[in-house]
C-alpha atoms as a PDB file:
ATOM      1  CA  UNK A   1      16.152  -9.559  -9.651  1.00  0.00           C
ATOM      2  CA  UNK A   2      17.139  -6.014  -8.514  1.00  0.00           C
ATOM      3  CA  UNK A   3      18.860  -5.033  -5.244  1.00  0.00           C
ATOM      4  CA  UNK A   4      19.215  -1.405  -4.290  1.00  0.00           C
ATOM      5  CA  UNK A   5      22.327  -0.580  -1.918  1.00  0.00           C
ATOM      6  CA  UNK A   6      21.078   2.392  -0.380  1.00  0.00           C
ATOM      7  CA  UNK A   7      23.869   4.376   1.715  1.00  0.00           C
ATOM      8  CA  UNK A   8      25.745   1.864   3.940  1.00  0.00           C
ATOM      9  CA  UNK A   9      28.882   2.716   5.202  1.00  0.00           C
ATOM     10  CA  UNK A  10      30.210   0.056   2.719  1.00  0.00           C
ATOM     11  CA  UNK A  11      28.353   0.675   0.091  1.00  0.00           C
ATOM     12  CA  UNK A  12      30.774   1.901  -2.472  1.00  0.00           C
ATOM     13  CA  UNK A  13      32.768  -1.034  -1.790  1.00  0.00           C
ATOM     14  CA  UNK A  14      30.163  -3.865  -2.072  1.00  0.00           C
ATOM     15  CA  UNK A  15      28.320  -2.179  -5.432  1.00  0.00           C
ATOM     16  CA  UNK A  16      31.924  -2.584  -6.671  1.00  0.00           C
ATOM     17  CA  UNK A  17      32.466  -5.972  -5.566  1.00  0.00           C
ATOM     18  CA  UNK A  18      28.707  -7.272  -7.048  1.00  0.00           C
ATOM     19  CA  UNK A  19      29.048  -5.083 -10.118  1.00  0.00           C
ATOM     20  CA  UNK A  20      32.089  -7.363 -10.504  1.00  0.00           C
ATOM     21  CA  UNK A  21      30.664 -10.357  -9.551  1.00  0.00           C
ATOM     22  CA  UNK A  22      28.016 -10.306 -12.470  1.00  0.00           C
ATOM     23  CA  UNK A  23      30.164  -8.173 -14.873  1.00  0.00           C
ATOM     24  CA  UNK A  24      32.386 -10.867 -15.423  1.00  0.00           C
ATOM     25  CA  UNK A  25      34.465 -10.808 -18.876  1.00  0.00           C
ATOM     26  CA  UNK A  26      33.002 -10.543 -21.858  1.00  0.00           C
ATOM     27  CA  UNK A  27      32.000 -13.538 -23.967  1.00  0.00           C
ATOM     28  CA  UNK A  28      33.895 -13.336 -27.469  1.00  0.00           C
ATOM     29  CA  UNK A  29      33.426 -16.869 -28.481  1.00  0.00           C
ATOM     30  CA  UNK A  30      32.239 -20.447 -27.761  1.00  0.00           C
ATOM     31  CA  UNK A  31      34.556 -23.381 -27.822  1.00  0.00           C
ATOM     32  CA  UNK A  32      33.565 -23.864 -31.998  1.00  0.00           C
ATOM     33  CA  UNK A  33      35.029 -20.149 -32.377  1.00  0.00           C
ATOM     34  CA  UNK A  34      31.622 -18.837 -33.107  1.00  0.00           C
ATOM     35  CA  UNK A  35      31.262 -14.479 -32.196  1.00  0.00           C
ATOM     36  CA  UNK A  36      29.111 -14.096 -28.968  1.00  0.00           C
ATOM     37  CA  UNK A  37      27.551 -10.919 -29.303  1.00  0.00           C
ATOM     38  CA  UNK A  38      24.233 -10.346 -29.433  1.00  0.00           C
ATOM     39  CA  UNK A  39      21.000  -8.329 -31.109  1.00  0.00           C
ATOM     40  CA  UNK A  40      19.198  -5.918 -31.204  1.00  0.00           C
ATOM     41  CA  UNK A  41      15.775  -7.075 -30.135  1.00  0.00           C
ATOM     42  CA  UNK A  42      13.488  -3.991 -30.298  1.00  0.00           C
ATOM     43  CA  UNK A  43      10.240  -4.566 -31.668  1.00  0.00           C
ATOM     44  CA  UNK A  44      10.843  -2.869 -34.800  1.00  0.00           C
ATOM     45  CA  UNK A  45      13.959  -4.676 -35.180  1.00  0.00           C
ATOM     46  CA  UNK A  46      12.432  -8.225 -35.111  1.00  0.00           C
ATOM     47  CA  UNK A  47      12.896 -10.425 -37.964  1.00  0.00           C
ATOM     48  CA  UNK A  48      13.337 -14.229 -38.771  1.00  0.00           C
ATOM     49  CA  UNK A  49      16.941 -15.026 -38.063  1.00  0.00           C
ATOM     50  CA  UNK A  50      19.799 -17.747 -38.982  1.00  0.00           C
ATOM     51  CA  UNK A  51      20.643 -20.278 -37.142  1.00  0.00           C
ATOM     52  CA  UNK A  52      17.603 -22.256 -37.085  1.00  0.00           C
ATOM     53  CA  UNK A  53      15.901 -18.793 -35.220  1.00  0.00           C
ATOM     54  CA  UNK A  54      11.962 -19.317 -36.978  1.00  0.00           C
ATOM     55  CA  UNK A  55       9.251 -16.854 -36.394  1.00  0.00           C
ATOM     56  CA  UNK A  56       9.191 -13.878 -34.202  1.00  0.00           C
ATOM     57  CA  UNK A  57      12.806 -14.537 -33.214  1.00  0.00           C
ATOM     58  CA  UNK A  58      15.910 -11.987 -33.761  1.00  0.00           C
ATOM     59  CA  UNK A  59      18.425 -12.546 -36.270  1.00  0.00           C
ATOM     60  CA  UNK A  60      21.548 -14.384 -34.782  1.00  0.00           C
ATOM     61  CA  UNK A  61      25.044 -12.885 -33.402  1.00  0.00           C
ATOM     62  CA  UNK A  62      26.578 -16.561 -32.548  1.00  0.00           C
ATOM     63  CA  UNK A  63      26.357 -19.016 -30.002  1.00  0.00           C
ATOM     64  CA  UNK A  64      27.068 -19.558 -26.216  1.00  0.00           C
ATOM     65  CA  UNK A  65      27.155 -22.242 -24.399  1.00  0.00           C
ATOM     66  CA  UNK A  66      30.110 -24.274 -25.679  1.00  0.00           C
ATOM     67  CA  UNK A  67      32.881 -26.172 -23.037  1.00  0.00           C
ATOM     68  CA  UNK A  68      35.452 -23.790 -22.867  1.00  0.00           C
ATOM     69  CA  UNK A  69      33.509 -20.826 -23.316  1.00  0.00           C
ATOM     70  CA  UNK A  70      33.497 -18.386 -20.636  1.00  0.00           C
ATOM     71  CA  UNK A  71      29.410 -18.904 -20.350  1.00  0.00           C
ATOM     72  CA  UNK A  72      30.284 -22.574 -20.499  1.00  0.00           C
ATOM     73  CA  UNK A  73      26.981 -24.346 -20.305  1.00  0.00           C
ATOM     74  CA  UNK A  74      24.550 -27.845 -20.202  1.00  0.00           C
ATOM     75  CA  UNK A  75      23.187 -26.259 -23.115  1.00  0.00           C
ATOM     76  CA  UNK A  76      24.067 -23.678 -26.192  1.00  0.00           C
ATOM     77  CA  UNK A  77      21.711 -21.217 -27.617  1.00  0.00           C
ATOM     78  CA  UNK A  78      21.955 -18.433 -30.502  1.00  0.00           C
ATOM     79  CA  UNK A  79      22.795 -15.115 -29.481  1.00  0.00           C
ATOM     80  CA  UNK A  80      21.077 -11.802 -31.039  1.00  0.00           C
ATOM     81  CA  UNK A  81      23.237  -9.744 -32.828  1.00  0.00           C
ATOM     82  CA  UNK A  82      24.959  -6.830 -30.684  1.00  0.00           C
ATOM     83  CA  UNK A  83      24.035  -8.206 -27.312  1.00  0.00           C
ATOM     84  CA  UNK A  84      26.745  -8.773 -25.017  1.00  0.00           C
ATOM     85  CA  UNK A  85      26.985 -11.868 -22.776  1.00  0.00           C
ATOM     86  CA  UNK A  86      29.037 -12.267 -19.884  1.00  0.00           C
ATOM     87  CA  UNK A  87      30.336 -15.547 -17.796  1.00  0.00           C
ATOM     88  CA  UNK A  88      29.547 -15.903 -14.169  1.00  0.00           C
ATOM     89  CA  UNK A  89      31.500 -17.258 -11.975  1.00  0.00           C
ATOM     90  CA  UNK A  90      28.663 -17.789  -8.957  1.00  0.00           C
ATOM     91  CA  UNK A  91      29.945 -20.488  -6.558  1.00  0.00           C
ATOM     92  CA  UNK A  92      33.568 -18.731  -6.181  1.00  0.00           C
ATOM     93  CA  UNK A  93      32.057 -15.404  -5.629  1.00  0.00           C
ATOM     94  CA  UNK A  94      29.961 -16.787  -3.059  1.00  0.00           C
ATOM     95  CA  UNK A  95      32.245 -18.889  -1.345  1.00  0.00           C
ATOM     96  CA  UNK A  96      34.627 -15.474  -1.258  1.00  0.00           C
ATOM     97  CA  UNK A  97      31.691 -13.082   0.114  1.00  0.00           C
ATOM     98  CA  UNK A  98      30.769 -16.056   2.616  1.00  0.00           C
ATOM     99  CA  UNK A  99      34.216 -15.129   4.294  1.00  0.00           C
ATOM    100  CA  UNK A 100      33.711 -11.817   5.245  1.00  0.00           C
ATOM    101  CA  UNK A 101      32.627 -10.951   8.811  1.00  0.00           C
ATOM    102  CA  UNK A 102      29.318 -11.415  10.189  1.00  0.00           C
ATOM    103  CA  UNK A 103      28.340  -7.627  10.213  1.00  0.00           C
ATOM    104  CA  UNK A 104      29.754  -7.664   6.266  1.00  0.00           C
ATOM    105  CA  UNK A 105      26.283  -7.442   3.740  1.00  0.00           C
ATOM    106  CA  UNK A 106      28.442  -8.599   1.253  1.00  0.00           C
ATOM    107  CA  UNK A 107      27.264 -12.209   1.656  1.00  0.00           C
ATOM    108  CA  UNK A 108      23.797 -11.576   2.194  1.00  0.00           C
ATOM    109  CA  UNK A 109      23.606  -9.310  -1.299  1.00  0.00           C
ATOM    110  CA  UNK A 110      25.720 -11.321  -3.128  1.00  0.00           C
ATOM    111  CA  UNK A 111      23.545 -14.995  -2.218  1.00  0.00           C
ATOM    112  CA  UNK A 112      20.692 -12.398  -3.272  1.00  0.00           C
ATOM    113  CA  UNK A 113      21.924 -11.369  -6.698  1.00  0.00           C
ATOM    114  CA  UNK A 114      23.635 -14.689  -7.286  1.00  0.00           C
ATOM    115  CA  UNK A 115      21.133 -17.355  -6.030  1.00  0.00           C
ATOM    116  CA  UNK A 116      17.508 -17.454  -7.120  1.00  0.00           C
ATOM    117  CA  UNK A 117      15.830 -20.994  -5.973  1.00  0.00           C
ATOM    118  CA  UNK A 118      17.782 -23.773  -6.745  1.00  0.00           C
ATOM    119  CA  UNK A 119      19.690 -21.969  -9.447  1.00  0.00           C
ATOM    120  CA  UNK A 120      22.588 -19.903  -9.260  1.00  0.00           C
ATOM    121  CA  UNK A 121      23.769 -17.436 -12.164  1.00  0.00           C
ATOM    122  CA  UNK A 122      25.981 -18.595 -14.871  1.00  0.00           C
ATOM    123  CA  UNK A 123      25.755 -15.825 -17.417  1.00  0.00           C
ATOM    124  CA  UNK A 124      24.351 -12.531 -18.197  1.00  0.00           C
ATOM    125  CA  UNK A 125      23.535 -10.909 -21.330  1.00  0.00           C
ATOM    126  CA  UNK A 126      23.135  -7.586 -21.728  1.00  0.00           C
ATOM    127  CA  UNK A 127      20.729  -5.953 -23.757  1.00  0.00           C
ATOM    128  CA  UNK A 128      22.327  -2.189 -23.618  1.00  0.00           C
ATOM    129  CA  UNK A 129      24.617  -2.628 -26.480  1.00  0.00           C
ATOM    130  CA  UNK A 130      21.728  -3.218 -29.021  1.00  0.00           C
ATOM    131  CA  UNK A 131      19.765  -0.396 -27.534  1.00  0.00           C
ATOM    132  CA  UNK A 132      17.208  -1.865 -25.209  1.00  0.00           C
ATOM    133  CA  UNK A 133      17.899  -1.935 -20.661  1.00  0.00           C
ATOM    134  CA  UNK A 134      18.031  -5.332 -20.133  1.00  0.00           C
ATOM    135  CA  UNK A 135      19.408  -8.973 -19.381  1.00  0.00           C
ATOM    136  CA  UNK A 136      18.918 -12.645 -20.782  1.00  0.00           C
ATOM    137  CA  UNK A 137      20.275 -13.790 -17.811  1.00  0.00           C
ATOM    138  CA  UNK A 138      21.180 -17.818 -17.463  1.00  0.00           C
ATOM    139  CA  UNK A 139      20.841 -19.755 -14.044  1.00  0.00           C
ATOM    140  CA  UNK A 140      22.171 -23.312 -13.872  1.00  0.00           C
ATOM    141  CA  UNK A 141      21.519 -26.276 -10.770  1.00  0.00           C
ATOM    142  CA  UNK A 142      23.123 -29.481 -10.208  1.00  0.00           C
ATOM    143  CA  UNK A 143      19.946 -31.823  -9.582  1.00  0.00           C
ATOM    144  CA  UNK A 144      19.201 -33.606 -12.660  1.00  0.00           C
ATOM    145  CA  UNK A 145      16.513 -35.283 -11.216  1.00  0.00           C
ATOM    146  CA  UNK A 146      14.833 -32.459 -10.421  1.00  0.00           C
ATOM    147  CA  UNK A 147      11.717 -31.675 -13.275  1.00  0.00           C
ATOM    148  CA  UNK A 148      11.886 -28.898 -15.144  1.00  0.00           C
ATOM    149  CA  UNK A 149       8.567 -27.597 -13.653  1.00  0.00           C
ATOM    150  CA  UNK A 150       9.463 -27.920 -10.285  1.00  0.00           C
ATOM    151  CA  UNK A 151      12.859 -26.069 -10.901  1.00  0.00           C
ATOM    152  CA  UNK A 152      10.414 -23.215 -12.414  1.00  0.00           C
ATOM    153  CA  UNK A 153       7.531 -22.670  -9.991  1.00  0.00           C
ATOM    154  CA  UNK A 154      11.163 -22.556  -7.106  1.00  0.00           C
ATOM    155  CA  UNK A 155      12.331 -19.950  -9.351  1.00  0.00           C
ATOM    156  CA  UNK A 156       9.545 -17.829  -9.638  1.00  0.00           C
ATOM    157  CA  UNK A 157       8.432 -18.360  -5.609  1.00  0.00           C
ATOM    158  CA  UNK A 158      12.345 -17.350  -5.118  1.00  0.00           C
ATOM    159  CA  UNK A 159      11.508 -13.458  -6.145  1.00  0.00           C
ATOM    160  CA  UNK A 160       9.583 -11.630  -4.159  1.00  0.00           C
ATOM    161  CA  UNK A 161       6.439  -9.970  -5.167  1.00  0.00           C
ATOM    162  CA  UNK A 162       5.259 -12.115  -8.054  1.00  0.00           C
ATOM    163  CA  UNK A 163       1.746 -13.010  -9.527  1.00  0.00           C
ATOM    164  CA  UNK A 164      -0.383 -14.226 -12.073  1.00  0.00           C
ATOM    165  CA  UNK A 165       2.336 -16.630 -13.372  1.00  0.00           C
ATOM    166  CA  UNK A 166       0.813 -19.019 -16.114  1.00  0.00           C
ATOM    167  CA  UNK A 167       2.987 -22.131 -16.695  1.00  0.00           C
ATOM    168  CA  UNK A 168       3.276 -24.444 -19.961  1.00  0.00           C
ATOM    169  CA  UNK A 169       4.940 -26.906 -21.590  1.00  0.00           C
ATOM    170  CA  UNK A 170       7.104 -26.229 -24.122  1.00  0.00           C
ATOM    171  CA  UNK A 171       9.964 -27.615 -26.221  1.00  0.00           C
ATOM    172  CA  UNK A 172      12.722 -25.652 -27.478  1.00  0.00           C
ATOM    173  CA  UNK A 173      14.141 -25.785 -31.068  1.00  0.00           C
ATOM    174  CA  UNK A 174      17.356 -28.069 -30.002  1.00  0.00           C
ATOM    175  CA  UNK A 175      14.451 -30.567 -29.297  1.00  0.00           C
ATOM    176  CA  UNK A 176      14.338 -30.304 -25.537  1.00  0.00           C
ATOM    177  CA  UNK A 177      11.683 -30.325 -23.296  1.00  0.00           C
ATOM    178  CA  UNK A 178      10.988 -27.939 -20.729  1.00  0.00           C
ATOM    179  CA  UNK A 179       8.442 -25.393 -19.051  1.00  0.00           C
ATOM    180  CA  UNK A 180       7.828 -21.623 -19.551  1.00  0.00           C
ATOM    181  CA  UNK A 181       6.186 -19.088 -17.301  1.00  0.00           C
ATOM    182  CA  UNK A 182       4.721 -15.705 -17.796  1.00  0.00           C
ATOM    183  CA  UNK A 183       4.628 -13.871 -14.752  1.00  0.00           C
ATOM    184  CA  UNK A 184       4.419 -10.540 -13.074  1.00  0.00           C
ATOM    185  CA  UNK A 185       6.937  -8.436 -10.787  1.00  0.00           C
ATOM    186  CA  UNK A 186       5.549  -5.745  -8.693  1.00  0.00           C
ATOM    187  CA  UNK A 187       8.705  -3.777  -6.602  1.00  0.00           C
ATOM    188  CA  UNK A 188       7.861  -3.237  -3.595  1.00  0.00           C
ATOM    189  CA  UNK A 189      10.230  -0.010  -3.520  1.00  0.00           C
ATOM    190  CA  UNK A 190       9.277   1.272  -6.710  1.00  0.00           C
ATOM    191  CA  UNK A 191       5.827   0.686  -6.896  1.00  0.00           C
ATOM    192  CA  UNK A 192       5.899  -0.568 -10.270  1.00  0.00           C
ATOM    193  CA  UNK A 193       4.647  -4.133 -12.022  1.00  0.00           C
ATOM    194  CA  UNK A 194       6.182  -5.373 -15.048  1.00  0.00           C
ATOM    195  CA  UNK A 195       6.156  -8.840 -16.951  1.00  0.00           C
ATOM    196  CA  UNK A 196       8.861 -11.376 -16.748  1.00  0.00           C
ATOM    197  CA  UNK A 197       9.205 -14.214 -18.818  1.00  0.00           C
ATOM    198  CA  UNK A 198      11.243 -17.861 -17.757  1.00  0.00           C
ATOM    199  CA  UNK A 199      12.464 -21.176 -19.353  1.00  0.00           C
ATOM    200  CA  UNK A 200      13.502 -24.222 -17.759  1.00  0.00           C
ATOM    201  CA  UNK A 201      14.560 -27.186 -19.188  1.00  0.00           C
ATOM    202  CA  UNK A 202      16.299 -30.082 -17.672  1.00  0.00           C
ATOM    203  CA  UNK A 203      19.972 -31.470 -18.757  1.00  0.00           C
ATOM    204  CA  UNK A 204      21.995 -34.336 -17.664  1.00  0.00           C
ATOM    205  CA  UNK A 205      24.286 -31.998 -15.874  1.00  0.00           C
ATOM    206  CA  UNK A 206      21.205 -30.485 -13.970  1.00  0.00           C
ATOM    207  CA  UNK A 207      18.479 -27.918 -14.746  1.00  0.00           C
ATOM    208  CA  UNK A 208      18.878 -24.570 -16.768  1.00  0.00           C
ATOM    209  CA  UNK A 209      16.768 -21.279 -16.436  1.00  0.00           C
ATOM    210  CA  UNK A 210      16.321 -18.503 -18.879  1.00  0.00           C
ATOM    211  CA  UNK A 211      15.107 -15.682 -17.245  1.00  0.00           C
ATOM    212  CA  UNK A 212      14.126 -12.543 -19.490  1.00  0.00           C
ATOM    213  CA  UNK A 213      13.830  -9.550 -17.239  1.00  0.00           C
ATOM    214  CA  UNK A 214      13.537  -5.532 -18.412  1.00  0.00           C
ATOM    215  CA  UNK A 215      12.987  -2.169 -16.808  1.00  0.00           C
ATOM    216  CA  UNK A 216       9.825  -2.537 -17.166  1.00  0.00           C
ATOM    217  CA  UNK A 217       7.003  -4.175 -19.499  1.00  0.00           C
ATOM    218  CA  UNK A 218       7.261  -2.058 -22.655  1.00  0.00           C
ATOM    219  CA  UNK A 219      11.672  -2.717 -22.400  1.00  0.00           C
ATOM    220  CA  UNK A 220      10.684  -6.963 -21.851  1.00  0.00           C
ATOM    221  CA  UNK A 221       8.525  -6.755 -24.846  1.00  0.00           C
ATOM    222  CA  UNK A 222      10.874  -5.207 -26.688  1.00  0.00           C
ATOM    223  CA  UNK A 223      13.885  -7.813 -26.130  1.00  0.00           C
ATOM    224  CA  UNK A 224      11.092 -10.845 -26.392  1.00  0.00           C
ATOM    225  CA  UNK A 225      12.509 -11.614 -29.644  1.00  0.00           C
ATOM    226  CA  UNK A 226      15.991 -12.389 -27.962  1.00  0.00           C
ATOM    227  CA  UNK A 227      14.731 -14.426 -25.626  1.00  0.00           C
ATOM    228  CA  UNK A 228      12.493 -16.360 -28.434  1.00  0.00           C
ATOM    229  CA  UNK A 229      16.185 -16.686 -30.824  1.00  0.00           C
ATOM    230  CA  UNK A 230      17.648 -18.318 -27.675  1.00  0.00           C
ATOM    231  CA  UNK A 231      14.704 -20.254 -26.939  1.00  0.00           C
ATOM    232  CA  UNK A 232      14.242 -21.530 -30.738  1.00  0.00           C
ATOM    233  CA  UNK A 233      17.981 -22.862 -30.659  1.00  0.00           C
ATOM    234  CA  UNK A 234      18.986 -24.348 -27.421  1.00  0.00           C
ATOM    235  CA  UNK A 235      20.283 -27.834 -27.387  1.00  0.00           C
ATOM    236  CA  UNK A 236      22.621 -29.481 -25.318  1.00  0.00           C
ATOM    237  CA  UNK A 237      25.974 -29.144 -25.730  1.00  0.00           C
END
């Protein structure tokens, strides 16, 4: 999900604020003390990796997810090596932009960065580090009676200008059992279509999306095997 802040009167201020907001601090470690850093994930550097990672997934940095961890989580996934992942902390960075004046956009681009469906961001991990322009970006909810499908096709309807999403079932590595989508994101500013890929999979503490964005198609391809490392490992924590 992209937002472009264009030249408001405020709009050094609030890129600073949101750049904040989903900067976060970097994750080091999860609460079992493993490195949380991640891959790279171009195509060329794809390989089998540790950690229970099987085919077409990158070799493993470590593991988030852990309580206590600053991307504390309902589930914990492998990491690829050299990619960066950063905690989220969405509901008091909403709550604080909610106080602002009415004429303040702060709110209004912060709900939109922050919120997607019935999911709000958790953690982000960035791509840049291993060489690709990109996030793995985590979105949790707090119905866990909500199905995993449902949580998905909210998701997707949530961003604006998407099409051609195909939906399965799937199960991750950790043994859980969830949906993916393939889908496509046409900017209405830009122009431009590229392919997004998400996971959902319900938890007893409420439904988790993985969301695998990119700059555009050939960049998503590219990290796929970070998103498949992640995918082949989660489990609850």
């Amino acid at each position: 999900m992209q937002v472009r802040l264009g030249a408001m009167g405020g709009g050094v201020v609030v890129a600073v604020a949101l750049a904040a907001v989903l900067g976060g601090c970097a994750e080091s470690a999860d609460g079992g003390g493993n490195k949380a850093a991640g891959a790279s994930a171009s195509a060329k550097g794809t390989a089998d990796g540790g950690s229970g990672a099987g085919k077409g997934a990158a070799a493993s940095g470590g593991t988030i997810g852990a309580a206590g961890s600053l991307c504390a989580l309902p589930v914990r996934f492998a990491v690829a090596e050299r990619w960066k992942a950063k905690g989220i902390a969405a509901e008091a960075e909403l709550s604080r932009a909610s106080k602002g004046s009415d004429s303040d956009p702060t709110a209004a681009l912060a709900d939109s960065l922050l919120r997607q469906g019935p999911v709000t961001a958790a953690c982000e991990i960035d791509a840049k580090p291993a060489g690709n322009i990109g996030f793995l970006r985590v979105w949790t909810g707090k119905d866990a009676n909500t199905d995993a499908g449902t949580v998905l096709r909210q998701f997707v309807a949530a961003e604006d200008g998407t099409s051609k999403a195909k939906y399965r079932s799937v199960k991750t590595g950790g043994g859980l059992a969830g949906v993916e989508v393939e889908y496509l994101h046409t900017s209405k500013l830009l122009g431009e279509t590229k392919k997004e890929t998400a996971l959902a999979v319900g938890t007893p503490d409420g439904p988790v999306v993985l969301h695998l964005g990119g700059m555009d198609t050939e960049e998503h391809e590219a990290m796929r095997p970070a998103y498949e490392l992640a995918k082949q490992t989660m489990e609850l924590t």
